[in-house]
PDB file of N, CA and C in Angstrom:
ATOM      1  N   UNK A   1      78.633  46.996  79.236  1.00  0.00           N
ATOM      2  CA  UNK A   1      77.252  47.149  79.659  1.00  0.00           C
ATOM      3  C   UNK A   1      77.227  48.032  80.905  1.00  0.00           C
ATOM      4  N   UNK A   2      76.283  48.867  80.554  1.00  0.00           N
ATOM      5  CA  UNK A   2      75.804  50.089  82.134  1.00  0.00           C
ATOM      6  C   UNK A   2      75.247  49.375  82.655  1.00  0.00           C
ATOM      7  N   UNK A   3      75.161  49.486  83.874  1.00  0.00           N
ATOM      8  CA  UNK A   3      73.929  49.247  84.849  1.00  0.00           C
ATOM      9  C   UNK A   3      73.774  50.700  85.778  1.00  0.00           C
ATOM     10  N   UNK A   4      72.345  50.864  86.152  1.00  0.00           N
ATOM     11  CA  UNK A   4      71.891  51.795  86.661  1.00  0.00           C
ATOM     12  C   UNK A   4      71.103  51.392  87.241  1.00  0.00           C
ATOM     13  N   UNK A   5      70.734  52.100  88.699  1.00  0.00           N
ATOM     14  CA  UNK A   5      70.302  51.802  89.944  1.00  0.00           C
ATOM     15  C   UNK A   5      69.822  53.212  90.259  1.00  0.00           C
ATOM     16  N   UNK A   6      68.578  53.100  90.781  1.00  0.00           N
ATOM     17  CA  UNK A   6      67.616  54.141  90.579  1.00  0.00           C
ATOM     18  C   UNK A   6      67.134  54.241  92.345  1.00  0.00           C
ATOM     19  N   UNK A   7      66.731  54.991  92.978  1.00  0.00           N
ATOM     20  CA  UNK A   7      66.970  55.117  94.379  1.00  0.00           C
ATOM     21  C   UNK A   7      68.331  54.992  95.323  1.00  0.00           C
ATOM     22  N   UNK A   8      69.652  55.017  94.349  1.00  0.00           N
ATOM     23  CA  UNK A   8      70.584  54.461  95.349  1.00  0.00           C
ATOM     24  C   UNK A   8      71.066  55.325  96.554  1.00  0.00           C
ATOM     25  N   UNK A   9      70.647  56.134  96.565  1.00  0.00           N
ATOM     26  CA  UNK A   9      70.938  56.508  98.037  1.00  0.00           C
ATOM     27  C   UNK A   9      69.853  56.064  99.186  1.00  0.00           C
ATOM     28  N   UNK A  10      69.003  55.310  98.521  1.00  0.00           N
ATOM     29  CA  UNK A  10      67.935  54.571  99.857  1.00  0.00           C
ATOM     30  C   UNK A  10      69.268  52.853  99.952  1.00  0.00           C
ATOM     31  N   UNK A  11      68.409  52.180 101.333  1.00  0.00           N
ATOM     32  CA  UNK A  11      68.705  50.880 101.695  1.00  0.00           C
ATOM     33  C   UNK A  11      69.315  50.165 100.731  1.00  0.00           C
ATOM     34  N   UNK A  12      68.115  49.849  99.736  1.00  0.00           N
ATOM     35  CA  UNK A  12      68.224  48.637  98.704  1.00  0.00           C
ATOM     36  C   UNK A  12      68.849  49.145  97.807  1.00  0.00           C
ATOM     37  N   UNK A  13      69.319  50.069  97.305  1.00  0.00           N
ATOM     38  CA  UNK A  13      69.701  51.268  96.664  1.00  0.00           C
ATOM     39  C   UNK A  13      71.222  50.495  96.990  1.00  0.00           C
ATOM     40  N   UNK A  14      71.556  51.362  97.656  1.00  0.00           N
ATOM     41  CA  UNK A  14      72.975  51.003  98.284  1.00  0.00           C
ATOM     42  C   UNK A  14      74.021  49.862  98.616  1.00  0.00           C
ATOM     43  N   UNK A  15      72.882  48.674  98.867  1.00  0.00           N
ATOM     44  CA  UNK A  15      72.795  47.163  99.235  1.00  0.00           C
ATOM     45  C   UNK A  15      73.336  47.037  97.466  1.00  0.00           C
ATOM     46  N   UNK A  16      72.552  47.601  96.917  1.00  0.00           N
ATOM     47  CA  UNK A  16      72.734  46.784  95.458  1.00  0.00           C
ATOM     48  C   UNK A  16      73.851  47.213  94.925  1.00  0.00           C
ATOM     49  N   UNK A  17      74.221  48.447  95.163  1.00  0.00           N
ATOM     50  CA  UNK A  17      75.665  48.662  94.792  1.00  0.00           C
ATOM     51  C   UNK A  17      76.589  47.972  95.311  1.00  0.00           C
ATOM     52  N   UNK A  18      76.642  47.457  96.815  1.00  0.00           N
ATOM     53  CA  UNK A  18      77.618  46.962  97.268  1.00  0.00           C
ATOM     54  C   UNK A  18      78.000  45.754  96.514  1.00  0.00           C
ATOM     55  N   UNK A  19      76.388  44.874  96.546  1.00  0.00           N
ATOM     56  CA  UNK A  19      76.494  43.403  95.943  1.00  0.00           C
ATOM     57  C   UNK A  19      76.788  43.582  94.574  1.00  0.00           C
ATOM     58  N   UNK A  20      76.888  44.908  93.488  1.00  0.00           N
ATOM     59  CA  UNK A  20      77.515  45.106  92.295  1.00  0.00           C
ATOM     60  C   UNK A  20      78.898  44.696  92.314  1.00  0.00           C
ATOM     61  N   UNK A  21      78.994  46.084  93.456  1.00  0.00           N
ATOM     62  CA  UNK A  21      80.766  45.655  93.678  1.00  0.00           C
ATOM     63  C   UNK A  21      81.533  44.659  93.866  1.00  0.00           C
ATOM     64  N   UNK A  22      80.367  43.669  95.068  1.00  0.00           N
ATOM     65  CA  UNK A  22      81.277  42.712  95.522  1.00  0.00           C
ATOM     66  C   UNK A  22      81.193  41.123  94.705  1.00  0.00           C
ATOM     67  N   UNK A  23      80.879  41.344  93.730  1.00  0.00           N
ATOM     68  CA  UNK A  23      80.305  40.436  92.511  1.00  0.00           C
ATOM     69  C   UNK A  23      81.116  40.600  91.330  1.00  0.00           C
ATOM     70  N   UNK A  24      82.118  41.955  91.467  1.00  0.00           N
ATOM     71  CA  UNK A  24      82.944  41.919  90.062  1.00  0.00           C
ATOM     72  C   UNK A  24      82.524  43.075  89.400  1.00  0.00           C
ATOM     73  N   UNK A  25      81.549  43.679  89.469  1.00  0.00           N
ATOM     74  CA  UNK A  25      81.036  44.496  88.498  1.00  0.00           C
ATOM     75  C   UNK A  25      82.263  45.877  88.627  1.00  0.00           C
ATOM     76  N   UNK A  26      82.229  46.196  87.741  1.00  0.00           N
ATOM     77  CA  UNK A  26      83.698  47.451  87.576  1.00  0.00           C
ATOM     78  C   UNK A  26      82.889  48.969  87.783  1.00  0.00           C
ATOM     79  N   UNK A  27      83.618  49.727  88.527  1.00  0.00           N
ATOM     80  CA  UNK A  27      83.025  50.694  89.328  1.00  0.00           C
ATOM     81  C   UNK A  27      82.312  51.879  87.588  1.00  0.00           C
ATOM     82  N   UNK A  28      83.087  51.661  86.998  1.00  0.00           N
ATOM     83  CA  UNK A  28      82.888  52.311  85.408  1.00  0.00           C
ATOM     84  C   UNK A  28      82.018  51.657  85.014  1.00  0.00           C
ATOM     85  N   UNK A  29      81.331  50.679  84.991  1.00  0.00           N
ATOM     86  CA  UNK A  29      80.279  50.619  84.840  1.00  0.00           C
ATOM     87  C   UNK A  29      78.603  50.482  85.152  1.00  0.00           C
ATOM     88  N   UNK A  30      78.850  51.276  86.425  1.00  0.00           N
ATOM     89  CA  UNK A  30      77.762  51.436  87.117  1.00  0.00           C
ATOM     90  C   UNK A  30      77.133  53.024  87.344  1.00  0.00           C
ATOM     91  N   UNK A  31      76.043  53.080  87.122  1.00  0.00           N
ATOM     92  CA  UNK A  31      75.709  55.033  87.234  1.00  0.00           C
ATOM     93  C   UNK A  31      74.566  54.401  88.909  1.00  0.00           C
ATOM     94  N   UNK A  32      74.797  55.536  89.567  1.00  0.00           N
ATOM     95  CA  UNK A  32      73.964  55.523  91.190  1.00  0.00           C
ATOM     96  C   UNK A  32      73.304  56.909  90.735  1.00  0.00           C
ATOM     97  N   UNK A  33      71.850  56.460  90.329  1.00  0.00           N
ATOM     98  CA  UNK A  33      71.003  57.652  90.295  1.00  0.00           C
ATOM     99  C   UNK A  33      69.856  58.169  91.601  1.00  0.00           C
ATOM    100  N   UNK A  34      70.355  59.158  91.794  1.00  0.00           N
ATOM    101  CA  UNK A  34      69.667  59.511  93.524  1.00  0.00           C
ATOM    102  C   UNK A  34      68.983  60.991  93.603  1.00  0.00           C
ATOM    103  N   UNK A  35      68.026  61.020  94.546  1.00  0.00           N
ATOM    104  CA  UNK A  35      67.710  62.594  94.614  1.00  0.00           C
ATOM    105  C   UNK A  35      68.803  63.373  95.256  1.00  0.00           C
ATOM    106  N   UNK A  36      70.212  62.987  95.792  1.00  0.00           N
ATOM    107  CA  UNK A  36      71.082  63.259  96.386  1.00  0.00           C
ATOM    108  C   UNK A  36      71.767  62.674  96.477  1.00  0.00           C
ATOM    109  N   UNK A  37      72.512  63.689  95.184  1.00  0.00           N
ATOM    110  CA  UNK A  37      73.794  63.299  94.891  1.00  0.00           C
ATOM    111  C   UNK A  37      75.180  63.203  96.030  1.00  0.00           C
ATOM    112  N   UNK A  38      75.184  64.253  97.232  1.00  0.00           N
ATOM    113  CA  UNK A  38      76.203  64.208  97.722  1.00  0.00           C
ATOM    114  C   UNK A  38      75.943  62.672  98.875  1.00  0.00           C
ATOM    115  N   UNK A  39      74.966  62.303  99.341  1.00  0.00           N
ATOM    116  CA  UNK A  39      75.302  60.598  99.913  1.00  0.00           C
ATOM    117  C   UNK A  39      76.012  59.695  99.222  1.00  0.00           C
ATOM    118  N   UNK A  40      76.131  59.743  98.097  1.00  0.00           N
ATOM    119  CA  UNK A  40      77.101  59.237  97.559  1.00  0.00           C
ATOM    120  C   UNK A  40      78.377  59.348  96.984  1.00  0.00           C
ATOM    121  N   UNK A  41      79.007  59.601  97.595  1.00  0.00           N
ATOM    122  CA  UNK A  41      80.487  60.142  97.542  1.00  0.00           C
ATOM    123  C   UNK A  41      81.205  59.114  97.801  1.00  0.00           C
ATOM    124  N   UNK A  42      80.622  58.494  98.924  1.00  0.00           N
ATOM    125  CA  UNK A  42      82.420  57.076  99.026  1.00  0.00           C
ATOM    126  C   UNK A  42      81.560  56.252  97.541  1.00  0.00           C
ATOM    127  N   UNK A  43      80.632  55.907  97.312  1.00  0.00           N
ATOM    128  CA  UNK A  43      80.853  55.254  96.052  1.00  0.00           C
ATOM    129  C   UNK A  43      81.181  56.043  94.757  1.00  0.00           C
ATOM    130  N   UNK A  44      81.593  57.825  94.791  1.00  0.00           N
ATOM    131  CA  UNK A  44      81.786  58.426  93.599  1.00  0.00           C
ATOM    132  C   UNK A  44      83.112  58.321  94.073  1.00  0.00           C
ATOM    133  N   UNK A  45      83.714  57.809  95.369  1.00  0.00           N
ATOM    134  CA  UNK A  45      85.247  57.584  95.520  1.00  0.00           C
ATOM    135  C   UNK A  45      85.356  55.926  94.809  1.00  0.00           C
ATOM    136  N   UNK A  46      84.352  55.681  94.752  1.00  0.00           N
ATOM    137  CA  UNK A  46      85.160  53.957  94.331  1.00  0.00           C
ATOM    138  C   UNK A  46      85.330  53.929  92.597  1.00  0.00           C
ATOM    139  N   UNK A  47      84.498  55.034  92.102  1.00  0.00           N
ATOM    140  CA  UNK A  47      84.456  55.210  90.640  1.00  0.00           C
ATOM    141  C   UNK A  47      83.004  55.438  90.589  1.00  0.00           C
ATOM    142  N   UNK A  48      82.066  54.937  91.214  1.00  0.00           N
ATOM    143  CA  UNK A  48      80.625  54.320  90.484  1.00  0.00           C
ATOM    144  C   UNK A  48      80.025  56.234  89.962  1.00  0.00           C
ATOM    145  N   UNK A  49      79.728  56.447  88.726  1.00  0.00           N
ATOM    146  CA  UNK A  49      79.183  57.287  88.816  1.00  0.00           C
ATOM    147  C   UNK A  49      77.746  57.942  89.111  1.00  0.00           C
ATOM    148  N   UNK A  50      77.639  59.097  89.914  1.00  0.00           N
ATOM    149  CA  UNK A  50      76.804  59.103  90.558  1.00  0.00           C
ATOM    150  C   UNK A  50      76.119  61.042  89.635  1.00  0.00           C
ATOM    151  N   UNK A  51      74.497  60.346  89.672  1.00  0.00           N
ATOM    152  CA  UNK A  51      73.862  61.126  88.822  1.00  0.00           C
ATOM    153  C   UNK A  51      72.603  61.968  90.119  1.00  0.00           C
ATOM    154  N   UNK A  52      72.467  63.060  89.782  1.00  0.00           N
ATOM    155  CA  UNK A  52      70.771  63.226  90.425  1.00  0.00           C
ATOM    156  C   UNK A  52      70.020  63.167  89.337  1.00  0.00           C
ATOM    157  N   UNK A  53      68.768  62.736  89.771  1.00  0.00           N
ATOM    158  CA  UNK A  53      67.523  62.183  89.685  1.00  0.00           C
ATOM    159  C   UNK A  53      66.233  62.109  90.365  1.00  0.00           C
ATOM    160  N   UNK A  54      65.230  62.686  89.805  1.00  0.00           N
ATOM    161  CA  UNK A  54      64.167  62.843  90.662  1.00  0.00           C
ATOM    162  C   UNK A  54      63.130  62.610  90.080  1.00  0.00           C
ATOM    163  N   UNK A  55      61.972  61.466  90.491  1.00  0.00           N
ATOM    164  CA  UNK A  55      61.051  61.128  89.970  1.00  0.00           C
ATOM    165  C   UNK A  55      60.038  62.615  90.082  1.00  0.00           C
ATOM    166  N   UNK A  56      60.144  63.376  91.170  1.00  0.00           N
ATOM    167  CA  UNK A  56      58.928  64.005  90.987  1.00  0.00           C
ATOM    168  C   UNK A  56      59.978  65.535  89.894  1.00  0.00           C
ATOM    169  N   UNK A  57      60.940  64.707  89.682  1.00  0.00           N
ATOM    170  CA  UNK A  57      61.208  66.303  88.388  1.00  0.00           C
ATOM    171  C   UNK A  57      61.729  65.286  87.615  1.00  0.00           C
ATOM    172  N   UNK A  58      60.538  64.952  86.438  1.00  0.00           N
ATOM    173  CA  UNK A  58      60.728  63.670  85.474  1.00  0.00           C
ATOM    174  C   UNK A  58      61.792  64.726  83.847  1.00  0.00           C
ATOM    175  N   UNK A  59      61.970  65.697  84.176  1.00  0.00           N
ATOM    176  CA  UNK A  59      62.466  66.587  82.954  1.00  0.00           C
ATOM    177  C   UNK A  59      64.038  66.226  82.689  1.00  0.00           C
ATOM    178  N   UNK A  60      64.435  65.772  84.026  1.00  0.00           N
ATOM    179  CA  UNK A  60      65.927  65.591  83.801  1.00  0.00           C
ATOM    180  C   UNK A  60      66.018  64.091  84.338  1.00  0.00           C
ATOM    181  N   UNK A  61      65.328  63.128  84.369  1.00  0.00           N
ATOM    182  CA  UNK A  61      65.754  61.501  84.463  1.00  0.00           C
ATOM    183  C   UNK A  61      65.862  61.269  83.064  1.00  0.00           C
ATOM    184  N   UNK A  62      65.716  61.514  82.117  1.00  0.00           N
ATOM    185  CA  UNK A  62      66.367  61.165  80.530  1.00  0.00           C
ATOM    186  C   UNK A  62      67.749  61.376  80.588  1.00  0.00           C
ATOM    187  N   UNK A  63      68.113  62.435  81.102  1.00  0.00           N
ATOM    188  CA  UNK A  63      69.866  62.593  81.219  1.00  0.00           C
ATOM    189  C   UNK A  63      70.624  61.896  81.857  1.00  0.00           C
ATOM    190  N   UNK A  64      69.675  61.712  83.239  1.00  0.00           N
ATOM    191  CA  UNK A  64      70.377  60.735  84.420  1.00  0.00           C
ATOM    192  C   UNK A  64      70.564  59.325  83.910  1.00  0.00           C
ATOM    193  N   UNK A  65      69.664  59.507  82.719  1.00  0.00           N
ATOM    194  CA  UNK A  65      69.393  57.676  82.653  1.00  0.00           C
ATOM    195  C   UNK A  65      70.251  57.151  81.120  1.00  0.00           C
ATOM    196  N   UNK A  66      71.171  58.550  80.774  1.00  0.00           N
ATOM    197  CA  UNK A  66      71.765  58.348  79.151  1.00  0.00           C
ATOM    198  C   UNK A  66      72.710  57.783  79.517  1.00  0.00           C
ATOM    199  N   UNK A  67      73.175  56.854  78.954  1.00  0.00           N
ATOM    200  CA  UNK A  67      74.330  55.464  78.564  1.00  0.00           C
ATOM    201  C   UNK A  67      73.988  54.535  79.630  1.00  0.00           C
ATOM    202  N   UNK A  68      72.930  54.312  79.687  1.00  0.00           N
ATOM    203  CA  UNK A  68      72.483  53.186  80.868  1.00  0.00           C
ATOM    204  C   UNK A  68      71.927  51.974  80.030  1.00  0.00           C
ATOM    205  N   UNK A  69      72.537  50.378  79.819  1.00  0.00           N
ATOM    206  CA  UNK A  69      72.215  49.918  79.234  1.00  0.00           C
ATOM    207  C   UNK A  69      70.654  48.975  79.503  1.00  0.00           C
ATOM    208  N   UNK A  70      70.859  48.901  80.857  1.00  0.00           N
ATOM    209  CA  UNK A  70      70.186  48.043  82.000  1.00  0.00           C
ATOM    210  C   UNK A  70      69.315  48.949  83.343  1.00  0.00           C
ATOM    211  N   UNK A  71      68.843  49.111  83.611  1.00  0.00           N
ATOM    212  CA  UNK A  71      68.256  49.973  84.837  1.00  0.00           C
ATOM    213  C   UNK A  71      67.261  49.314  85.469  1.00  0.00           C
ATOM    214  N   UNK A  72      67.576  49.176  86.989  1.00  0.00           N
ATOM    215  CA  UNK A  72      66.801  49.090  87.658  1.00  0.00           C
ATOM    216  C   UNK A  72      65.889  50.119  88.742  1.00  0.00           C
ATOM    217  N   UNK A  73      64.957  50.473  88.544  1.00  0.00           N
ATOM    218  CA  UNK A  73      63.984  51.307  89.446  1.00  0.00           C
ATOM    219  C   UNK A  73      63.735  50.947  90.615  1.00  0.00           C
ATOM    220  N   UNK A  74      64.071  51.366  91.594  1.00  0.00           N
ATOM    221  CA  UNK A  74      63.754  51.176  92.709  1.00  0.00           C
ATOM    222  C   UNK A  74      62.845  52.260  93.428  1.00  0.00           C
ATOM    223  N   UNK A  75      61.088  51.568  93.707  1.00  0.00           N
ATOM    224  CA  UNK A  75      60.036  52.865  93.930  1.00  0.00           C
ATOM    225  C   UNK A  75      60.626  53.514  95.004  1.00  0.00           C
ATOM    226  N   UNK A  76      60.168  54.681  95.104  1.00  0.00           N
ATOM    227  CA  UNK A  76      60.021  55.480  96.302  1.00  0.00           C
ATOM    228  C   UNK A  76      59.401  55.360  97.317  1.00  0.00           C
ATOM    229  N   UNK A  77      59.697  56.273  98.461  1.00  0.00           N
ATOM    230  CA  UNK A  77      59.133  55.752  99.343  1.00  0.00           C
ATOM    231  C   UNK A  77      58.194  56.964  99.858  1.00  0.00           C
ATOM    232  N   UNK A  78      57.242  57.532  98.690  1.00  0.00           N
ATOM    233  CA  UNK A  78      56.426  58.304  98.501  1.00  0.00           C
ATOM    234  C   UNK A  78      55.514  57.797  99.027  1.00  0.00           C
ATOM    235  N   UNK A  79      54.483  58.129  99.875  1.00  0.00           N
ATOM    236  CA  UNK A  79      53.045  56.902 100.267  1.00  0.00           C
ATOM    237  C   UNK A  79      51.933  57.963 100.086  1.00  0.00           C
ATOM    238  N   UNK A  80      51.962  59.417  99.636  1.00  0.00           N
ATOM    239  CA  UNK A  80      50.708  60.216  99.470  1.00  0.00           C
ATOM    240  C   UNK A  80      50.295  59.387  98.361  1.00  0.00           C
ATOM    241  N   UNK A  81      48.706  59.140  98.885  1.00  0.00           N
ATOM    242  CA  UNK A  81      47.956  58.787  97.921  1.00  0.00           C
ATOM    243  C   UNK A  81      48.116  58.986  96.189  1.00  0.00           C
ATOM    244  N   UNK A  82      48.179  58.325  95.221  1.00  0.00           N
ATOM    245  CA  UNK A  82      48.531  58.099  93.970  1.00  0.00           C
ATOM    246  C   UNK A  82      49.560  59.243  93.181  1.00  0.00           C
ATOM    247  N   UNK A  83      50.283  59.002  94.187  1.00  0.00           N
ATOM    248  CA  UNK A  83      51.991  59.784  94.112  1.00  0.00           C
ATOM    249  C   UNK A  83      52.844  58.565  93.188  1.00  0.00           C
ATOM    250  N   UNK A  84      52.987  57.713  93.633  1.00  0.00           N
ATOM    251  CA  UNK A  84      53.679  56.895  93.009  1.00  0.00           C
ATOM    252  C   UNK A  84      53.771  56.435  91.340  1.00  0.00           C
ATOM    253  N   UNK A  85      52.320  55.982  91.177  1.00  0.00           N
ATOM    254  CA  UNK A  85      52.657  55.529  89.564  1.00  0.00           C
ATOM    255  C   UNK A  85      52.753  56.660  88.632  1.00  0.00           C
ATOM    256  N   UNK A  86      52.144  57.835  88.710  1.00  0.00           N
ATOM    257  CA  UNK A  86      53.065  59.116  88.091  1.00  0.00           C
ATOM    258  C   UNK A  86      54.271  58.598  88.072  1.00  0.00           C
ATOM    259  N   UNK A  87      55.082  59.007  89.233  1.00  0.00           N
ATOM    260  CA  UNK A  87      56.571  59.030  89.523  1.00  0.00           C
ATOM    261  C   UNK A  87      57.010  58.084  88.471  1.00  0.00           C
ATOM    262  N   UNK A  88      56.234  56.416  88.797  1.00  0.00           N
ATOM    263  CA  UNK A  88      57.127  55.351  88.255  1.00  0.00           C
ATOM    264  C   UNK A  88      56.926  55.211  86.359  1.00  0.00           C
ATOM    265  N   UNK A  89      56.078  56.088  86.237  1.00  0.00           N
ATOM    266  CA  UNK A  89      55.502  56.296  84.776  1.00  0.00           C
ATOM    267  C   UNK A  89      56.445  56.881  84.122  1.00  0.00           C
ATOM    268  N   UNK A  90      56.868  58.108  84.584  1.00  0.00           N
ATOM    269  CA  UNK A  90      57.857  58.854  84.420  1.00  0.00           C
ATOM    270  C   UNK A  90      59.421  58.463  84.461  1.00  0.00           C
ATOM    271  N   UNK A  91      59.506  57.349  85.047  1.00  0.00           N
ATOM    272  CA  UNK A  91      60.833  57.041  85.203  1.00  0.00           C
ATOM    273  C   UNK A  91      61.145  56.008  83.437  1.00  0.00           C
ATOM    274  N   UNK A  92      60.011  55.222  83.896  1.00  0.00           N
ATOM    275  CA  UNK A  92      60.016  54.081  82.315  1.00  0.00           C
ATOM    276  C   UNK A  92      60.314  55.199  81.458  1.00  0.00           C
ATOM    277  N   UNK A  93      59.165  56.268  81.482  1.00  0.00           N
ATOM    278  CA  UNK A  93      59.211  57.067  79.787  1.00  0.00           C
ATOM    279  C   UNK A  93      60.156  57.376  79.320  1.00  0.00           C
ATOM    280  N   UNK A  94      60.970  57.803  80.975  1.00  0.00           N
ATOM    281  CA  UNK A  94      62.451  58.682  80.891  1.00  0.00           C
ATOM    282  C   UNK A  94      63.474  57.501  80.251  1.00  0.00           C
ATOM    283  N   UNK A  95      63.504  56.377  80.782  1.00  0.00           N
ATOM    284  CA  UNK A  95      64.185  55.330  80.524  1.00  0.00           C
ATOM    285  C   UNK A  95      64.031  54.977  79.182  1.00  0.00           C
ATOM    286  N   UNK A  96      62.996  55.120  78.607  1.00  0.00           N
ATOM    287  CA  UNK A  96      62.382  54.567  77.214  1.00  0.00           C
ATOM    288  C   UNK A  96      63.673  55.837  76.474  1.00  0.00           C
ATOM    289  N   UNK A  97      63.328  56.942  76.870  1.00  0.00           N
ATOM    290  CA  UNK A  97      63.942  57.997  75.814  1.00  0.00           C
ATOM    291  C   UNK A  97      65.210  58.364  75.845  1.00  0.00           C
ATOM    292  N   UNK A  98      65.546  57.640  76.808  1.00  0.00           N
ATOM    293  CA  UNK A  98      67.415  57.407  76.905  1.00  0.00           C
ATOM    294  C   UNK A  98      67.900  56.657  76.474  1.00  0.00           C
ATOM    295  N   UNK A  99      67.003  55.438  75.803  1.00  0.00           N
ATOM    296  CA  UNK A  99      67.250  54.358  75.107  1.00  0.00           C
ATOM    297  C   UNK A  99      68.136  53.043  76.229  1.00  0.00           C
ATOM    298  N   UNK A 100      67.760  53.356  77.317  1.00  0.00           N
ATOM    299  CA  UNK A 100      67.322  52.098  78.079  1.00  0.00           C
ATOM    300  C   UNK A 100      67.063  50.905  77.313  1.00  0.00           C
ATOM    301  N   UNK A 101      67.900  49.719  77.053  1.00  0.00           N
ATOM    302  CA  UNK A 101      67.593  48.733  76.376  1.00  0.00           C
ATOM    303  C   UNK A 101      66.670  47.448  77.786  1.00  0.00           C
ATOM    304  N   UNK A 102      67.254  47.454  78.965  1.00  0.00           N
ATOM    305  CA  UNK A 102      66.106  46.519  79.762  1.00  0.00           C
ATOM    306  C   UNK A 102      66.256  47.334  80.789  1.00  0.00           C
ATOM    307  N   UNK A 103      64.913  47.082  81.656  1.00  0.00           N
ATOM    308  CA  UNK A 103      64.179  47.848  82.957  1.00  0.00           C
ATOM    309  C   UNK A 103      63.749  46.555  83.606  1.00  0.00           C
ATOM    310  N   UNK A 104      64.220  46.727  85.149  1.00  0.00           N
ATOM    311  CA  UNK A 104      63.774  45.872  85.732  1.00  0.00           C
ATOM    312  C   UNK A 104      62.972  46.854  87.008  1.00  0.00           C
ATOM    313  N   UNK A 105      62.013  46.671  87.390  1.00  0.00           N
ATOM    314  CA  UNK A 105      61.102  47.374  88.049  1.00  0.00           C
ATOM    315  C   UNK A 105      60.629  46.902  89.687  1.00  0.00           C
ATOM    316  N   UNK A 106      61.399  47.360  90.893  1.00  0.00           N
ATOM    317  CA  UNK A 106      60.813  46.605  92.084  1.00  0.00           C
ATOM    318  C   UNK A 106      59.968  47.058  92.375  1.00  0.00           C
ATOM    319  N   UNK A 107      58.834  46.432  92.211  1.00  0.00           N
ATOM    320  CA  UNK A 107      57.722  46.229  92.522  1.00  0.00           C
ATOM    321  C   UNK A 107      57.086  47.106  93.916  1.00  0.00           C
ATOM    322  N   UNK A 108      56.095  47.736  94.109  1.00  0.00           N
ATOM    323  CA  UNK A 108      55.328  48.188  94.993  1.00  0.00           C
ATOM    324  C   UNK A 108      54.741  47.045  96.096  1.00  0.00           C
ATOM    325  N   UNK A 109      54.017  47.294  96.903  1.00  0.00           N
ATOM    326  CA  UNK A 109      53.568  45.916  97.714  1.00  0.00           C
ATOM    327  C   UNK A 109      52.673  44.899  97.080  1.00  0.00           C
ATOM    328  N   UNK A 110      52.152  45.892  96.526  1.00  0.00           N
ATOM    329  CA  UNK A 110      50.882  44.530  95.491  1.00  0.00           C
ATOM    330  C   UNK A 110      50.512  45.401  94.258  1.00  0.00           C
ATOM    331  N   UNK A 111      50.421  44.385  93.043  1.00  0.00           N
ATOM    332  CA  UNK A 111      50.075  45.453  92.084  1.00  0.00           C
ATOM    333  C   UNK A 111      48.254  45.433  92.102  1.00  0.00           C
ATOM    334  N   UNK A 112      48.356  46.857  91.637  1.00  0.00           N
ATOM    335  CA  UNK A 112      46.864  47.010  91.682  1.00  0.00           C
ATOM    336  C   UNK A 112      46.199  47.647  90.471  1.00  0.00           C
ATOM    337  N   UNK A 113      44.664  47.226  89.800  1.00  0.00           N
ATOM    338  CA  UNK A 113      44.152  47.404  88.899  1.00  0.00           C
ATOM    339  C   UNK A 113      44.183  49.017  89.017  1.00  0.00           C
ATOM    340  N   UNK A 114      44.661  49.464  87.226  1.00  0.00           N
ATOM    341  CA  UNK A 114      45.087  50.576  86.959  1.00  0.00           C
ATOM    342  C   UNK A 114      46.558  51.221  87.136  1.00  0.00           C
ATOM    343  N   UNK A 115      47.365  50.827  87.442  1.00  0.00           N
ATOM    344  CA  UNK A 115      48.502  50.749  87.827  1.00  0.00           C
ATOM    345  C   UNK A 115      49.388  50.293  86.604  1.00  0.00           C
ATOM    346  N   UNK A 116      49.312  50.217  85.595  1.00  0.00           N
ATOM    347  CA  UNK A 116      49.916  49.801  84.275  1.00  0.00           C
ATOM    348  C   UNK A 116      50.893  51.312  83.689  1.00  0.00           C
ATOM    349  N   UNK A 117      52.313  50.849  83.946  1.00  0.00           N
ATOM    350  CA  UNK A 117      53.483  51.599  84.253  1.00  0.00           C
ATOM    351  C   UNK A 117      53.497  51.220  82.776  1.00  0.00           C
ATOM    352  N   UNK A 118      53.438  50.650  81.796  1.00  0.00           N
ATOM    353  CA  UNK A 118      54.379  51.093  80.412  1.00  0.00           C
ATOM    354  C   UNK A 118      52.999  51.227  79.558  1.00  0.00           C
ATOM    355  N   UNK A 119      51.772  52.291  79.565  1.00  0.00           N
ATOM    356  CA  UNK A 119      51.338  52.721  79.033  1.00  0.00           C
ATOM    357  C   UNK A 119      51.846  54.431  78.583  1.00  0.00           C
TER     358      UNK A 119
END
């Protein structure tokens, strides 16, 4: 099983790789998808492979997101006005067409009417 981690070059991003690592998870099976790729280098030294990815260039997160069995999204930290659920729209679709079998989605601060990410 893949797991994929979507912001990992932010905080929680990174946090979650560690607690991958330090939980057992095998560096081969983890992809660190980031808008920047080179912050992650000591984890492309531990094995974890590391992809770019960019919500606001949704054309190539289908690639970033191929052999990923599991993915978690972690939003951005985009705050221009209705920047975000584009982005996070785009990430599911991308995920959908990579054949992403589960998405787990962290959540924004509050969800809000109209905001329905798997339409």
């Amino acid at each position: 099983m893949t797991i994929g981690i979507t912001g990992a070059g932010g905080q929680l991003g990174g946090s979650v790789l560690n607690e991958l690592l330090a939980r057992g998870a095998k560096p081969g099976d983890i992809v660190a998808v980031t808008r920047n790729p080179e912050k992650l280098s000591a984890f492309a030294a531990k094995g974890i492979a590391v992809r770019a990815g960019d919500f606001d260039a949704p054309a190539g997160l289908a690639a970033a997101f191929k052999g990923i069995d599991k993915l978690l999204i972690i939003p951005t930290s985009d705050l221009r006005p209705g920047a975000r659920t584009p982005q996070h729209k785009a990430a599911v679709a991308a995920a959908k067409a990579a054949g992403v079998r589960h998405i787990v989605y962290v959540s924004t601060v509050a969800v809000r009417p109209g905001q329905n990410l798997l339409q």
